[in-house]
C-alpha atoms as a PDB file:
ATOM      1  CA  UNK A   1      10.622 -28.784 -32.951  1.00  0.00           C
ATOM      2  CA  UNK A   2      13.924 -28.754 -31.399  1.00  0.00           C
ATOM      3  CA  UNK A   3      15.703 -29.341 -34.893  1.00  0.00           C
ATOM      4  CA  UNK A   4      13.880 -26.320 -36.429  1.00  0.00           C
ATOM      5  CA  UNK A   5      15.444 -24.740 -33.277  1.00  0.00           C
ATOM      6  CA  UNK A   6      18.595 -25.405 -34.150  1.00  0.00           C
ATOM      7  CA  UNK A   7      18.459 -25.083 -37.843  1.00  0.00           C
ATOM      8  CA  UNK A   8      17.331 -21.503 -37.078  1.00  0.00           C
ATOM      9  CA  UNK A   9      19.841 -20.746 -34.450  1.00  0.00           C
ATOM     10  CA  UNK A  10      22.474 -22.306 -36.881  1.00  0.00           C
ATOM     11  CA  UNK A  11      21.531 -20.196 -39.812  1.00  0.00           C
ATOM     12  CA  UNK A  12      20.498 -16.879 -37.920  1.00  0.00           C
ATOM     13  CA  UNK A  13      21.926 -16.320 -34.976  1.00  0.00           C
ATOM     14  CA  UNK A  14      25.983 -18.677 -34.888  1.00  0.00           C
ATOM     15  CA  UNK A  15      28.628 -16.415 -34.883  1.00  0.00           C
ATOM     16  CA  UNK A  16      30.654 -17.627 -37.770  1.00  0.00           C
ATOM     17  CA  UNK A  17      34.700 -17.593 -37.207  1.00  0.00           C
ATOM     18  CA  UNK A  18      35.722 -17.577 -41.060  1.00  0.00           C
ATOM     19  CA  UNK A  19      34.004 -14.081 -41.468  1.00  0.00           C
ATOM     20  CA  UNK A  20      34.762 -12.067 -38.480  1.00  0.00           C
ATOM     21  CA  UNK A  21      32.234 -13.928 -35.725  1.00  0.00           C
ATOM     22  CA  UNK A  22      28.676 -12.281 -37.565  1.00  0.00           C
ATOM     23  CA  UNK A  23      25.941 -14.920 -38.086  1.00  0.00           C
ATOM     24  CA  UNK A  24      25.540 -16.273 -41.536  1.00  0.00           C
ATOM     25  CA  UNK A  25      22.178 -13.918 -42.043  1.00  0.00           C
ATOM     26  CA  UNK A  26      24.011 -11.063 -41.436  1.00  0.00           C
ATOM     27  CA  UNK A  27      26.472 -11.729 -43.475  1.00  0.00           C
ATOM     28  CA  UNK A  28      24.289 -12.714 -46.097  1.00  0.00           C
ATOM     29  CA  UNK A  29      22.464  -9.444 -45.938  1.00  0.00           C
ATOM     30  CA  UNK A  30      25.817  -7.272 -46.267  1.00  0.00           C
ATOM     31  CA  UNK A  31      26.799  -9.681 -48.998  1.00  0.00           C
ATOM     32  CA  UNK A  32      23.135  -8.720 -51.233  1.00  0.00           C
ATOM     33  CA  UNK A  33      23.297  -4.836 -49.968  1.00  0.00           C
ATOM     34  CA  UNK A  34      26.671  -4.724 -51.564  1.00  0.00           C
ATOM     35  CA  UNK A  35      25.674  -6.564 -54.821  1.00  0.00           C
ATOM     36  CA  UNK A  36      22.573  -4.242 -55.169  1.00  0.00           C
ATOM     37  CA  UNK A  37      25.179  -1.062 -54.846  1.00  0.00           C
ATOM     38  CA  UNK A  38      26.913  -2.167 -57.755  1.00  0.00           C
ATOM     39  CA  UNK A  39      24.350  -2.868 -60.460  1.00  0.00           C
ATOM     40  CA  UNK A  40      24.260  -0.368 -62.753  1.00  0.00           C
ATOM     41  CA  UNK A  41      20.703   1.660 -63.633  1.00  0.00           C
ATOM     42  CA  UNK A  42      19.582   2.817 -66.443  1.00  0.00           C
END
């Protein structure tokens, strides 16, 4: 249990230094909200 603990914590919740101290989720999340603004419709 304690290792899906800390894979959690290490994907969700680390403050990453290389981009600005924001958890990899977060980042992750700006990263796809970004991508979806820039696909064209129609």
């Amino acid at each position: 249990m304690e290792t899906l603990n800390y894979v959690h914590w290490f994907n969700h919740e680390r403050p990453h230094e290389a981009v600005d101290d924001l958890p990899p989720a977060v980042v992750e999340q700006i990263h796809y909200a970004a991508r979806n603004e820039l696909q064209p419709t129609g």
